[in-house]
PDB file of N, CA and C in Angstrom:
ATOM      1  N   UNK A   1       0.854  -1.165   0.000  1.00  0.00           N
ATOM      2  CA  UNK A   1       0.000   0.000   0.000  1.00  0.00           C
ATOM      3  C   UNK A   1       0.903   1.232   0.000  1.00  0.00           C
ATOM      4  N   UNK A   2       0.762   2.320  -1.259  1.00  0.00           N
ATOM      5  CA  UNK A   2       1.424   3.487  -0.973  1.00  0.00           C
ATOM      6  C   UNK A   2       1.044   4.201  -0.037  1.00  0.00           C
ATOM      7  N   UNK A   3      -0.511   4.433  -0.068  1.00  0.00           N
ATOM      8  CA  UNK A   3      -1.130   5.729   0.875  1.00  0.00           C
ATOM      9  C   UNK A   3      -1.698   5.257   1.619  1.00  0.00           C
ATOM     10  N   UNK A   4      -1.476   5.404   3.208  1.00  0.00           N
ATOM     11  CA  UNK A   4      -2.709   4.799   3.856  1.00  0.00           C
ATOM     12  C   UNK A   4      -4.428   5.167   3.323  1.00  0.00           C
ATOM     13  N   UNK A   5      -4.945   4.376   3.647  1.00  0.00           N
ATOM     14  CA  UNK A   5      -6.516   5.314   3.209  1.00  0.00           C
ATOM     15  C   UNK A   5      -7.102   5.989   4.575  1.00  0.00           C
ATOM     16  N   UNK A   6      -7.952   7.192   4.676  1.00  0.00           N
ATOM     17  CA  UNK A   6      -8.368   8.127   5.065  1.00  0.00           C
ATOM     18  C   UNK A   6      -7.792   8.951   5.988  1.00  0.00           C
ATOM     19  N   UNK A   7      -6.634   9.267   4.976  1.00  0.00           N
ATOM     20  CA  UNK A   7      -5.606  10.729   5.317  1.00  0.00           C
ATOM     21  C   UNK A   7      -5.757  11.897   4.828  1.00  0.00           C
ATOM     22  N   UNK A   8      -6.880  12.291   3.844  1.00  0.00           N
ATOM     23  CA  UNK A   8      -7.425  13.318   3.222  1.00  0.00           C
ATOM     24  C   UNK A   8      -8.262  13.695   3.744  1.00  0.00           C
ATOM     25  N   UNK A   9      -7.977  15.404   3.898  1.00  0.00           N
ATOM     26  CA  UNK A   9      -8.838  15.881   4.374  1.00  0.00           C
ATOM     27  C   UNK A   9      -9.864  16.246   2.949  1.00  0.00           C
ATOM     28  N   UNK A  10     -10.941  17.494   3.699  1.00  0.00           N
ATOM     29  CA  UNK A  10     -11.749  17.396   2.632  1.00  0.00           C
ATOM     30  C   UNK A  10     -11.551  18.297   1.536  1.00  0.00           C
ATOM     31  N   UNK A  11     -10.180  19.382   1.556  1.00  0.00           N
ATOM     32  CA  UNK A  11      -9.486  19.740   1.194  1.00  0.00           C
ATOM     33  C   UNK A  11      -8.079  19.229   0.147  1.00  0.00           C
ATOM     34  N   UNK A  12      -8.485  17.618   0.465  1.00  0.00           N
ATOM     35  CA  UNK A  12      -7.185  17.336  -0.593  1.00  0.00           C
ATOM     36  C   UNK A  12      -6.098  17.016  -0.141  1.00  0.00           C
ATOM     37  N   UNK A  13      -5.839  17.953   1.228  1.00  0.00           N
ATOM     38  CA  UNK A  13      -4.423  17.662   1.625  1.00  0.00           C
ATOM     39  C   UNK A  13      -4.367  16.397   2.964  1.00  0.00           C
ATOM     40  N   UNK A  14      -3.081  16.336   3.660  1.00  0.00           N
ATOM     41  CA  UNK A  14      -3.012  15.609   4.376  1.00  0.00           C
ATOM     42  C   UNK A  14      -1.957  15.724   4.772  1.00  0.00           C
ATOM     43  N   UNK A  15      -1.545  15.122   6.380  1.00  0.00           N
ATOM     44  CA  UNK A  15      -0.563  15.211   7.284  1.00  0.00           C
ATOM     45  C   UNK A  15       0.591  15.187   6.658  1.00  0.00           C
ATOM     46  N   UNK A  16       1.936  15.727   7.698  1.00  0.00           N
ATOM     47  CA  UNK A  16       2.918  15.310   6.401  1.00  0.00           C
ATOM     48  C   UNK A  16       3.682  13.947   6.898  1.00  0.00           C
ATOM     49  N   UNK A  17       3.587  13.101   7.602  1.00  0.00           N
ATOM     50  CA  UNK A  17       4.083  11.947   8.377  1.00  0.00           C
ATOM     51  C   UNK A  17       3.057  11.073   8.998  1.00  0.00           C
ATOM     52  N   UNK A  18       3.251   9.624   8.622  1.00  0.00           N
ATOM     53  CA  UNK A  18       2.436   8.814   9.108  1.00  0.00           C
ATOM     54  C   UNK A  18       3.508   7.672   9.988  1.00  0.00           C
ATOM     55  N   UNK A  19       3.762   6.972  11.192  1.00  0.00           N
ATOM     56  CA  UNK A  19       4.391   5.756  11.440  1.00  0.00           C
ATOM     57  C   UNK A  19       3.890   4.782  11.433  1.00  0.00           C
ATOM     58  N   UNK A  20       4.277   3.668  10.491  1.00  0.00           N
ATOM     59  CA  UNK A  20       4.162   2.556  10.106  1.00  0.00           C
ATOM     60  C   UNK A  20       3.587   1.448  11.360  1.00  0.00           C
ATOM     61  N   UNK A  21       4.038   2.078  12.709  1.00  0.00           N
ATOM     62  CA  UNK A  21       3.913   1.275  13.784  1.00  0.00           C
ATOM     63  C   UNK A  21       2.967   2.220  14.916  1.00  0.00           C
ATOM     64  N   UNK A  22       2.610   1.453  15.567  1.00  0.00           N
ATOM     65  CA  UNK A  22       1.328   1.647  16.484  1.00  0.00           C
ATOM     66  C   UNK A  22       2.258   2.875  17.268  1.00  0.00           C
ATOM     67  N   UNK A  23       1.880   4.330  17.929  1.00  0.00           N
ATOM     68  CA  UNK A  23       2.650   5.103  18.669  1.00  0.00           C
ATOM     69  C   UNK A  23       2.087   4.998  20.213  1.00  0.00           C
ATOM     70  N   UNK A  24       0.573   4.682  19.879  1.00  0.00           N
ATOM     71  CA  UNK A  24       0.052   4.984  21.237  1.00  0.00           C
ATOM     72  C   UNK A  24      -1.253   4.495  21.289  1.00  0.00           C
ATOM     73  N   UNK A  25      -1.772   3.701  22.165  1.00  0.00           N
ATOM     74  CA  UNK A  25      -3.081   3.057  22.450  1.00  0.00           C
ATOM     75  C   UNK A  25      -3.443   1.949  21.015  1.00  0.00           C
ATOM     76  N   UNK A  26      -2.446   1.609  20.393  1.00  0.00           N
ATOM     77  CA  UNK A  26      -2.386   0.593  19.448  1.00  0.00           C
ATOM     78  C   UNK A  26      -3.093   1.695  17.876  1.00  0.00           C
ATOM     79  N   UNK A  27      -2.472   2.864  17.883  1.00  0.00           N
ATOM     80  CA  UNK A  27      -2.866   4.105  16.943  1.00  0.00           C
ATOM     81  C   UNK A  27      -1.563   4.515  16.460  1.00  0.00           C
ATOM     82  N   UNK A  28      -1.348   4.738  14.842  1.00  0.00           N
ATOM     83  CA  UNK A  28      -0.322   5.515  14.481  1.00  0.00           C
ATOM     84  C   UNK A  28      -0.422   6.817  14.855  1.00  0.00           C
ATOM     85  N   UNK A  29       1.381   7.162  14.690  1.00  0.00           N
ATOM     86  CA  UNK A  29       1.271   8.986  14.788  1.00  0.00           C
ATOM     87  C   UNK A  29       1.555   9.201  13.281  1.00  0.00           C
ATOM     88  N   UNK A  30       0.433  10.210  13.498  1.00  0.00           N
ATOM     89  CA  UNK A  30       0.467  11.645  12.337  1.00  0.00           C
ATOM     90  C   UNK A  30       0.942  12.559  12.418  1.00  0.00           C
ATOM     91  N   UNK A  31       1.562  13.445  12.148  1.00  0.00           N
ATOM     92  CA  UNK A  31       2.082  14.865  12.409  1.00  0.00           C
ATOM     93  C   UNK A  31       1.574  15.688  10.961  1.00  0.00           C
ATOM     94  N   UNK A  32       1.552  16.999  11.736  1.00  0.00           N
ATOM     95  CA  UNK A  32       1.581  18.368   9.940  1.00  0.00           C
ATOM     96  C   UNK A  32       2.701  19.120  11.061  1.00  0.00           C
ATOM     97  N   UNK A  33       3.791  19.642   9.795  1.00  0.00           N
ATOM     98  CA  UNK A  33       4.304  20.598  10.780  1.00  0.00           C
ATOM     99  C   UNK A  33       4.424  21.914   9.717  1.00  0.00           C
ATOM    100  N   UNK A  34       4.117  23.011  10.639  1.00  0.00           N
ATOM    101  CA  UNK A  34       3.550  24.235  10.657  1.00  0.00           C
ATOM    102  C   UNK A  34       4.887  25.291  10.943  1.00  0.00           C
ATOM    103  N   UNK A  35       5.561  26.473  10.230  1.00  0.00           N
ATOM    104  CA  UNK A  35       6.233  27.234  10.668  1.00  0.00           C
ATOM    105  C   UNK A  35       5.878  28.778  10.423  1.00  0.00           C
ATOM    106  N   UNK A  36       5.439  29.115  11.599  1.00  0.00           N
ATOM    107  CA  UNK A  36       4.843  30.682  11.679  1.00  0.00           C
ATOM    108  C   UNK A  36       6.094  31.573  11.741  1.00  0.00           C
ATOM    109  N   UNK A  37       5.661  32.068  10.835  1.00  0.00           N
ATOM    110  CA  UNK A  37       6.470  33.835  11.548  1.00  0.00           C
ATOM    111  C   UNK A  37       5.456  35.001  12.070  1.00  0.00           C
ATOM    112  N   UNK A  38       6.245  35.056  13.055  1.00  0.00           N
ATOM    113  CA  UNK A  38       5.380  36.176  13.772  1.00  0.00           C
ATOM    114  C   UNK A  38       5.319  37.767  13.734  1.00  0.00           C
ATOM    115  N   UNK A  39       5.975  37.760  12.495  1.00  0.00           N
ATOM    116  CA  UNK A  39       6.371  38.973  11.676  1.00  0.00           C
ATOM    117  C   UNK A  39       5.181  39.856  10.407  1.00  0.00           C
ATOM    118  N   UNK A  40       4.306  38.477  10.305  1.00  0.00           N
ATOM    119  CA  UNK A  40       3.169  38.533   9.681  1.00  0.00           C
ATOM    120  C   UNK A  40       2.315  39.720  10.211  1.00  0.00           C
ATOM    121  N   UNK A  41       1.439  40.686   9.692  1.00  0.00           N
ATOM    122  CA  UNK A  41       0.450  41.438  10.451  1.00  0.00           C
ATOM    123  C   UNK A  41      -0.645  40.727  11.189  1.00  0.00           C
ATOM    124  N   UNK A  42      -1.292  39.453  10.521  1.00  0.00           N
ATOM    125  CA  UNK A  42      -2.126  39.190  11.489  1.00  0.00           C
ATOM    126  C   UNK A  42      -1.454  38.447  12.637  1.00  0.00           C
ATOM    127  N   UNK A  43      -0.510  38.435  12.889  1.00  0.00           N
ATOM    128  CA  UNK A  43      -0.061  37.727  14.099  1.00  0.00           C
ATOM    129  C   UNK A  43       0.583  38.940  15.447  1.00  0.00           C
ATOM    130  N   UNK A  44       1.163  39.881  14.423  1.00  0.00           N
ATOM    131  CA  UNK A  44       1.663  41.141  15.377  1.00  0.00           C
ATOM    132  C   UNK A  44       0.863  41.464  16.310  1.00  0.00           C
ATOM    133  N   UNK A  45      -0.413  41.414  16.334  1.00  0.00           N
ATOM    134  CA  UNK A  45      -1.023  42.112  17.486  1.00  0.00           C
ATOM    135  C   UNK A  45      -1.952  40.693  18.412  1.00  0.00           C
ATOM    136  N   UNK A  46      -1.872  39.998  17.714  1.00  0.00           N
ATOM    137  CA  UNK A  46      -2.685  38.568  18.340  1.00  0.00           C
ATOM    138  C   UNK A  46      -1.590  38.741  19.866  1.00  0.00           C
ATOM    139  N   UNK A  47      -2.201  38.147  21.159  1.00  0.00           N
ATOM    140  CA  UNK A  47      -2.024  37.941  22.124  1.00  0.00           C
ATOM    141  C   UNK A  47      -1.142  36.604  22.512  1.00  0.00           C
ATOM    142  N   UNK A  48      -1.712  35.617  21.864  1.00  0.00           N
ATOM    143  CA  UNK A  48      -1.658  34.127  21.694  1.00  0.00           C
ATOM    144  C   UNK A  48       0.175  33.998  21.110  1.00  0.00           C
ATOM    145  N   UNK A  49       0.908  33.122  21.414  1.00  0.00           N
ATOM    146  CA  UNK A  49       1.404  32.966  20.114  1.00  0.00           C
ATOM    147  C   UNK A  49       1.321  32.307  19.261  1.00  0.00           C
ATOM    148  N   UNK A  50       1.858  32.736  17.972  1.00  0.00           N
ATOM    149  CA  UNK A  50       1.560  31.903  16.949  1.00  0.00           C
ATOM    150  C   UNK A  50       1.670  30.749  16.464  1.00  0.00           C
ATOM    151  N   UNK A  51       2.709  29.985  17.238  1.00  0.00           N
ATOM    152  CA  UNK A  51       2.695  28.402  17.299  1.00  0.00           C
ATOM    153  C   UNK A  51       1.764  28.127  17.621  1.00  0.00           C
ATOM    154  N   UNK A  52       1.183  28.450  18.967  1.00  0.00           N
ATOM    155  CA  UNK A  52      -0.400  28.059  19.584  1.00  0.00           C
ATOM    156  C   UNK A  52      -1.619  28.001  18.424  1.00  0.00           C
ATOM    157  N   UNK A  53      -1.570  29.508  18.442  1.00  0.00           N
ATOM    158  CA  UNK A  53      -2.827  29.447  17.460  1.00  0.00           C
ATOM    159  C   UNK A  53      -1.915  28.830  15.793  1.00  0.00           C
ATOM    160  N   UNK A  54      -1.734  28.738  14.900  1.00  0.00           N
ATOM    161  CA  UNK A  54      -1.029  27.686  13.876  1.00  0.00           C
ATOM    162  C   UNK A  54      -2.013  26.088  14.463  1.00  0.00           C
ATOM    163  N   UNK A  55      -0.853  25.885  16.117  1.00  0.00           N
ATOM    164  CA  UNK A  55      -1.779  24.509  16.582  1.00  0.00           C
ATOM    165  C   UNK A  55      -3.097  24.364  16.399  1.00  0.00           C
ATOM    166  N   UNK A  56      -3.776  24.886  16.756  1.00  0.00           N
ATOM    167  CA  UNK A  56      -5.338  25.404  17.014  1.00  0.00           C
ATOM    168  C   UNK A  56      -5.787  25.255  15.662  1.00  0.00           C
ATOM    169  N   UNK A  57      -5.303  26.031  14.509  1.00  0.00           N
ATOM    170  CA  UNK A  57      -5.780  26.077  12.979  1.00  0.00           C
ATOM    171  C   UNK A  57      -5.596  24.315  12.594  1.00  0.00           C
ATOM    172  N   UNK A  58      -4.248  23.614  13.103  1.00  0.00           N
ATOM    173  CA  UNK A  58      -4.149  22.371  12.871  1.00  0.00           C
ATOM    174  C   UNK A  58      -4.773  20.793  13.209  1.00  0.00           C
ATOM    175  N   UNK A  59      -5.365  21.512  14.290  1.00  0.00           N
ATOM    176  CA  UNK A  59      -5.982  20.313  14.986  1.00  0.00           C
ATOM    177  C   UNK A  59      -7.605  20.443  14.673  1.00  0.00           C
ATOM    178  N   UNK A  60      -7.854  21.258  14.453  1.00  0.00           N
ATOM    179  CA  UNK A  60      -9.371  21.633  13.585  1.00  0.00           C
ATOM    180  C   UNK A  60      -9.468  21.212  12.456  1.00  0.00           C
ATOM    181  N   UNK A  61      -8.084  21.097  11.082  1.00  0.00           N
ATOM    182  CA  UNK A  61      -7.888  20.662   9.993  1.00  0.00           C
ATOM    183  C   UNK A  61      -8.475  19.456  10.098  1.00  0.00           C
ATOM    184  N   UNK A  62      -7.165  18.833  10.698  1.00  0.00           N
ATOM    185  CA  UNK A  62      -6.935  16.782  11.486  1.00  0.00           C
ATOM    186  C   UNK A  62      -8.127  16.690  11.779  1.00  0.00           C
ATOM    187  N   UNK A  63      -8.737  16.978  12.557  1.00  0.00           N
ATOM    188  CA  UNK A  63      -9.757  16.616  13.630  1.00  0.00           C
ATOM    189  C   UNK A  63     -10.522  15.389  13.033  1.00  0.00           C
ATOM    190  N   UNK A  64     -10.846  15.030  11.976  1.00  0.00           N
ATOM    191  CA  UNK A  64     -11.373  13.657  11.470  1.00  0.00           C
ATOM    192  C   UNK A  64     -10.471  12.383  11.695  1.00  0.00           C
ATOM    193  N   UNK A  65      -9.442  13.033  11.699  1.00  0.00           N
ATOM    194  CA  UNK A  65      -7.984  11.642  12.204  1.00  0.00           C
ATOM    195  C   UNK A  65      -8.344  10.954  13.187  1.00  0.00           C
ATOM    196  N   UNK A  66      -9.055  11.814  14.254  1.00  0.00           N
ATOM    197  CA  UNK A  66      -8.262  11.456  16.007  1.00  0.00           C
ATOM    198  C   UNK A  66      -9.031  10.258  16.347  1.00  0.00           C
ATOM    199  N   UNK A  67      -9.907   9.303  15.720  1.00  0.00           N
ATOM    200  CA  UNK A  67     -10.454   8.401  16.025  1.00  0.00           C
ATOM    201  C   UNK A  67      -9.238   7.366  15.394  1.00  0.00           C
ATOM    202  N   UNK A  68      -8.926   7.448  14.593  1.00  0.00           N
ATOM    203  CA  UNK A  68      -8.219   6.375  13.883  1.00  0.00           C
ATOM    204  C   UNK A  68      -6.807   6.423  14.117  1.00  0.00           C
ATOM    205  N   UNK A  69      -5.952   8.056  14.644  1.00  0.00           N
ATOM    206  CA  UNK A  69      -4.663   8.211  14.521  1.00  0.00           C
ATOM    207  C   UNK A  69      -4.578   8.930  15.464  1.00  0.00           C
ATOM    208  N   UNK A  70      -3.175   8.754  16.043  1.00  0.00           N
ATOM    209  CA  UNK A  70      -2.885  10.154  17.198  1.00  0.00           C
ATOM    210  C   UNK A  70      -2.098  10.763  16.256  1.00  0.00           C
ATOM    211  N   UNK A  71      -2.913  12.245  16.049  1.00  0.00           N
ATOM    212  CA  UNK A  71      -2.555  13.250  15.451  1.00  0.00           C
ATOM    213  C   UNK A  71      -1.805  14.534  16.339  1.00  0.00           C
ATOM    214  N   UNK A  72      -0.213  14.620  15.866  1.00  0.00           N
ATOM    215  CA  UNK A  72       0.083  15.949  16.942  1.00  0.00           C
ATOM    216  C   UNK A  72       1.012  16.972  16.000  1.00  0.00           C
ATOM    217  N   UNK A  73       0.286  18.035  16.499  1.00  0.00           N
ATOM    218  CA  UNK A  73       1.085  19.324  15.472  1.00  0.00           C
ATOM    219  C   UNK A  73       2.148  19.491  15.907  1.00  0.00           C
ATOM    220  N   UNK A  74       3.023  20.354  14.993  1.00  0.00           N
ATOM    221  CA  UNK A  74       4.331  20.629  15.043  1.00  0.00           C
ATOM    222  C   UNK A  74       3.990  22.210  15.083  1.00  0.00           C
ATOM    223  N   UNK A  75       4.235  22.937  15.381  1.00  0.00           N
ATOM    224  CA  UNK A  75       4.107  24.358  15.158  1.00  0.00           C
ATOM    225  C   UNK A  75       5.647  25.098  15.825  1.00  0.00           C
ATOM    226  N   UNK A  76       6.349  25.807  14.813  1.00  0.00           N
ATOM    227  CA  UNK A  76       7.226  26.436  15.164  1.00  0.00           C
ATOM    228  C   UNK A  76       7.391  27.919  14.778  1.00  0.00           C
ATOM    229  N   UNK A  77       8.042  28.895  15.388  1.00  0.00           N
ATOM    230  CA  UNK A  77       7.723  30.140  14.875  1.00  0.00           C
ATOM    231  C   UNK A  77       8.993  30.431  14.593  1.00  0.00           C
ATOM    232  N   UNK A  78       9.413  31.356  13.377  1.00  0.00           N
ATOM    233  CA  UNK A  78      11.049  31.781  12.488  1.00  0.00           C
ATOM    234  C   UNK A  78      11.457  32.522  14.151  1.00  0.00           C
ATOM    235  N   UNK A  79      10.735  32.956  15.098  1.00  0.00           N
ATOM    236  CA  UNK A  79      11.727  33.524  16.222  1.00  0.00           C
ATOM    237  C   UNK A  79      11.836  32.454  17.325  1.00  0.00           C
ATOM    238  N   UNK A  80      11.909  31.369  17.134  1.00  0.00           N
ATOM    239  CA  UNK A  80      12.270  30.398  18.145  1.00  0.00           C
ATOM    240  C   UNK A  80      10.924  29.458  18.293  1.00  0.00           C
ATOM    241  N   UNK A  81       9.970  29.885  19.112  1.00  0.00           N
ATOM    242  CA  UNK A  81       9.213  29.339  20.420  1.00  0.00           C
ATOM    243  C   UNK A  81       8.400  28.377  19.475  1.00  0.00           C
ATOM    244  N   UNK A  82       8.281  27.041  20.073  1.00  0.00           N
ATOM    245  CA  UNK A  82       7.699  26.022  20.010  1.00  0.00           C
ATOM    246  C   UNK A  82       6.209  25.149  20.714  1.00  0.00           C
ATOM    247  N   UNK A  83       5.615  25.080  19.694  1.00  0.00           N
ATOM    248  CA  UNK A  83       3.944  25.269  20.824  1.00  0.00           C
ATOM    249  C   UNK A  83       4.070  23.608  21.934  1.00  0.00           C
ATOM    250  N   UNK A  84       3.543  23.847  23.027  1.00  0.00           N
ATOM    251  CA  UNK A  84       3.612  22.938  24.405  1.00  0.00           C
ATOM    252  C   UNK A  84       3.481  21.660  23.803  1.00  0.00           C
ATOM    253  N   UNK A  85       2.755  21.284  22.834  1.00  0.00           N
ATOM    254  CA  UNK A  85       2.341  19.621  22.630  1.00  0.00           C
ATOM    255  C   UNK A  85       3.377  19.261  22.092  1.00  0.00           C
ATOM    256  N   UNK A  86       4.208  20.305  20.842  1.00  0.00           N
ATOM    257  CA  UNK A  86       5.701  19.689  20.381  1.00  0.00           C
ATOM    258  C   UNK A  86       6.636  19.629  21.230  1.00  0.00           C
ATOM    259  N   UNK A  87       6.707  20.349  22.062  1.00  0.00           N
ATOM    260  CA  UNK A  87       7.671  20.097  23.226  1.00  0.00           C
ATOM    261  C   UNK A  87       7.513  18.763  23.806  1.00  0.00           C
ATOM    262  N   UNK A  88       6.472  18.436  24.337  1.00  0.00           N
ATOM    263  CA  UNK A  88       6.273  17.423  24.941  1.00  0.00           C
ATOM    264  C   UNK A  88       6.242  15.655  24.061  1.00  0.00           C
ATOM    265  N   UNK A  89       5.805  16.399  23.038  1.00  0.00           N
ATOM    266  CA  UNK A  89       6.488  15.210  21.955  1.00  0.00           C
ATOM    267  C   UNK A  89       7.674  15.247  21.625  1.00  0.00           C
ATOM    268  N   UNK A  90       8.538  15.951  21.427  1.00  0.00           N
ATOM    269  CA  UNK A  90       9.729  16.083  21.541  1.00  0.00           C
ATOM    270  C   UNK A  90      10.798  15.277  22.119  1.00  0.00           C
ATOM    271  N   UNK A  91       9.967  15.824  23.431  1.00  0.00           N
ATOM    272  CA  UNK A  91      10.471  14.813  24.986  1.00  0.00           C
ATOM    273  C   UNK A  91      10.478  13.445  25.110  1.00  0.00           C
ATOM    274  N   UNK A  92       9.018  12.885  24.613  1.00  0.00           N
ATOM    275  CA  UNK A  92       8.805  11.652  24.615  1.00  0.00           C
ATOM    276  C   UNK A  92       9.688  11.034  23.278  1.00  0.00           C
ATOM    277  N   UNK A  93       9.456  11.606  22.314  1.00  0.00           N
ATOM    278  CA  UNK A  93      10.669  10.795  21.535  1.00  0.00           C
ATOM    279  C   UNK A  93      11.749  10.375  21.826  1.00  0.00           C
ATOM    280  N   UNK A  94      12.423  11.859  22.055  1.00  0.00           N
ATOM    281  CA  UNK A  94      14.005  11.887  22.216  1.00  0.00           C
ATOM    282  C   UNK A  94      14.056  10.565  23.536  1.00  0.00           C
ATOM    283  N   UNK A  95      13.069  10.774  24.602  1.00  0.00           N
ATOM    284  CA  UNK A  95      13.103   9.829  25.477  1.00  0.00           C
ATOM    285  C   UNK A  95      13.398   8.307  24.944  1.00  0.00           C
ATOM    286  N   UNK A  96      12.334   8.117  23.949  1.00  0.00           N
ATOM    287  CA  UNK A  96      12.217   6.525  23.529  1.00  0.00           C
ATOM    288  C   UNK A  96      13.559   6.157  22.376  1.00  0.00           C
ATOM    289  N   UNK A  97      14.103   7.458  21.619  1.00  0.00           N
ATOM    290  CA  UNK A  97      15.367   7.100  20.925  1.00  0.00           C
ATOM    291  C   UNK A  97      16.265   6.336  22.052  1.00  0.00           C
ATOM    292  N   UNK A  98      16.389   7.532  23.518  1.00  0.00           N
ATOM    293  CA  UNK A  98      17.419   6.859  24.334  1.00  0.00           C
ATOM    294  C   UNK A  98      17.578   6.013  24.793  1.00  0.00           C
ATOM    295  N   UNK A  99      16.460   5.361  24.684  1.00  0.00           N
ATOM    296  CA  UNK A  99      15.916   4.302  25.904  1.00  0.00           C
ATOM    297  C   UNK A  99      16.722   3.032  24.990  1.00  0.00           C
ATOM    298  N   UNK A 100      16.380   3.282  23.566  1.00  0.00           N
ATOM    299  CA  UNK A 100      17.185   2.286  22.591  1.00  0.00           C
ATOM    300  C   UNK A 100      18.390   2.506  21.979  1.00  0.00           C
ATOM    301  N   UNK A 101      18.956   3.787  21.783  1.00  0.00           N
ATOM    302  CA  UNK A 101      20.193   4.203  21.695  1.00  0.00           C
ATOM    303  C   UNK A 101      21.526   4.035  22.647  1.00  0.00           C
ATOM    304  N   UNK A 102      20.788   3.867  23.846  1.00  0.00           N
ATOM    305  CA  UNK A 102      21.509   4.606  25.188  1.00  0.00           C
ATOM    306  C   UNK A 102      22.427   5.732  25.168  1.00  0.00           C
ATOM    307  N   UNK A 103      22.172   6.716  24.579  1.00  0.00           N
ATOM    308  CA  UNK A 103      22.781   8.433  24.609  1.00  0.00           C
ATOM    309  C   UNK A 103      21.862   9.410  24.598  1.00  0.00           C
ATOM    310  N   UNK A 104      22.002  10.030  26.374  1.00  0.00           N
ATOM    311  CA  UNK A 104      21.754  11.050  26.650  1.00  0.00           C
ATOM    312  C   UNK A 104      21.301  12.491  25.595  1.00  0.00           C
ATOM    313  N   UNK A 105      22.373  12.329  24.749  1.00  0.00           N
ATOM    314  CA  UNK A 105      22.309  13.474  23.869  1.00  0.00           C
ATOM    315  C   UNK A 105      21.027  13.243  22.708  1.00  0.00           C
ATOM    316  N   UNK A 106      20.837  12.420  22.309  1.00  0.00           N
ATOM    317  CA  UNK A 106      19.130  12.353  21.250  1.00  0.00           C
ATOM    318  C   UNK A 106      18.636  13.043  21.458  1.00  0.00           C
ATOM    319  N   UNK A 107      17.942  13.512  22.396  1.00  0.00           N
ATOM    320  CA  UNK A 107      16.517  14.172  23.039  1.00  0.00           C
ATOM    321  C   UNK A 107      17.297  15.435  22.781  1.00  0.00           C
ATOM    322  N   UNK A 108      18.130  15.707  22.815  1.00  0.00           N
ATOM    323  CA  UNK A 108      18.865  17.609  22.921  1.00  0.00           C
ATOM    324  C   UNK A 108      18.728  17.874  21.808  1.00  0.00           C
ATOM    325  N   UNK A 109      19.578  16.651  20.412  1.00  0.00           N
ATOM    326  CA  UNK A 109      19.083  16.991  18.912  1.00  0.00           C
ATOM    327  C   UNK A 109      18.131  17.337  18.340  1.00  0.00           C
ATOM    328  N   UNK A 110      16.678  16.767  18.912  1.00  0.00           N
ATOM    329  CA  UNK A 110      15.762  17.248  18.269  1.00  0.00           C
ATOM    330  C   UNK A 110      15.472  18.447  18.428  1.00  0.00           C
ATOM    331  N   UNK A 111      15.917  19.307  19.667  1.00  0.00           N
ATOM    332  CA  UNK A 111      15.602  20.886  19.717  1.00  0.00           C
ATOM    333  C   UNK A 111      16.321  21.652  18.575  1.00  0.00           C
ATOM    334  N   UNK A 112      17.726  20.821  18.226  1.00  0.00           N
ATOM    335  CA  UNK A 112      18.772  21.489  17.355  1.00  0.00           C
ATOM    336  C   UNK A 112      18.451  21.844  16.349  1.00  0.00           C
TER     337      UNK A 112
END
């Protein structure tokens, strides 16, 4: 099978990563990843930041996934900051590289 089936949204598009293997509760992970600049006008005066809201626009996209896939955004902004759920996926990766790697340093790369 090239494409899994029902990764399209109703839009056409679709996540940009699927894993072949179960990530969580016997469910693949999906990811879209998203890079804001916050340099944009509609973001200059928003409160929020824009990784957040990006997230928010992303998980409303997905939202037909989450029965079938654990879907988690990536949202990053051109001035650094990274929205809370990628962090924390982040974590858990870099965690599970080490756990099978045994080096400390994995989990630091993915911030790199």
């Amino acid at each position: 099978m090239k494409e899994p089936s029902g990764l399209f949204c109703s839009d056409g598009k679709r996540p940009d990563g699927l894993t072949l293997i179960p990530w969580q509760r016997g469910l693949s992970l999906t990811w879209d990843v998203t890079v804001a600049t916050t340099l944009v006008d509609s973001y200059i005066s928003a409160s929020a930041s824009s990784a957040e809201m990006a997230t928010s626009r992303k998980q409303a996209k997905y939202a037909a996934l989450s029965g079938s896939y654990v879907f988690q955004p990536i949202a990053l902004e051109t001035l650094g900051p990274i929205n809370e759920s990628a962090v924390q996926f982040l974590n858990d990766l870099g965690h599970r590289i080490t756990s099978v790697l045994v080096d400390d340093k994995e989990a630091q790369f993915l911030f790199q």
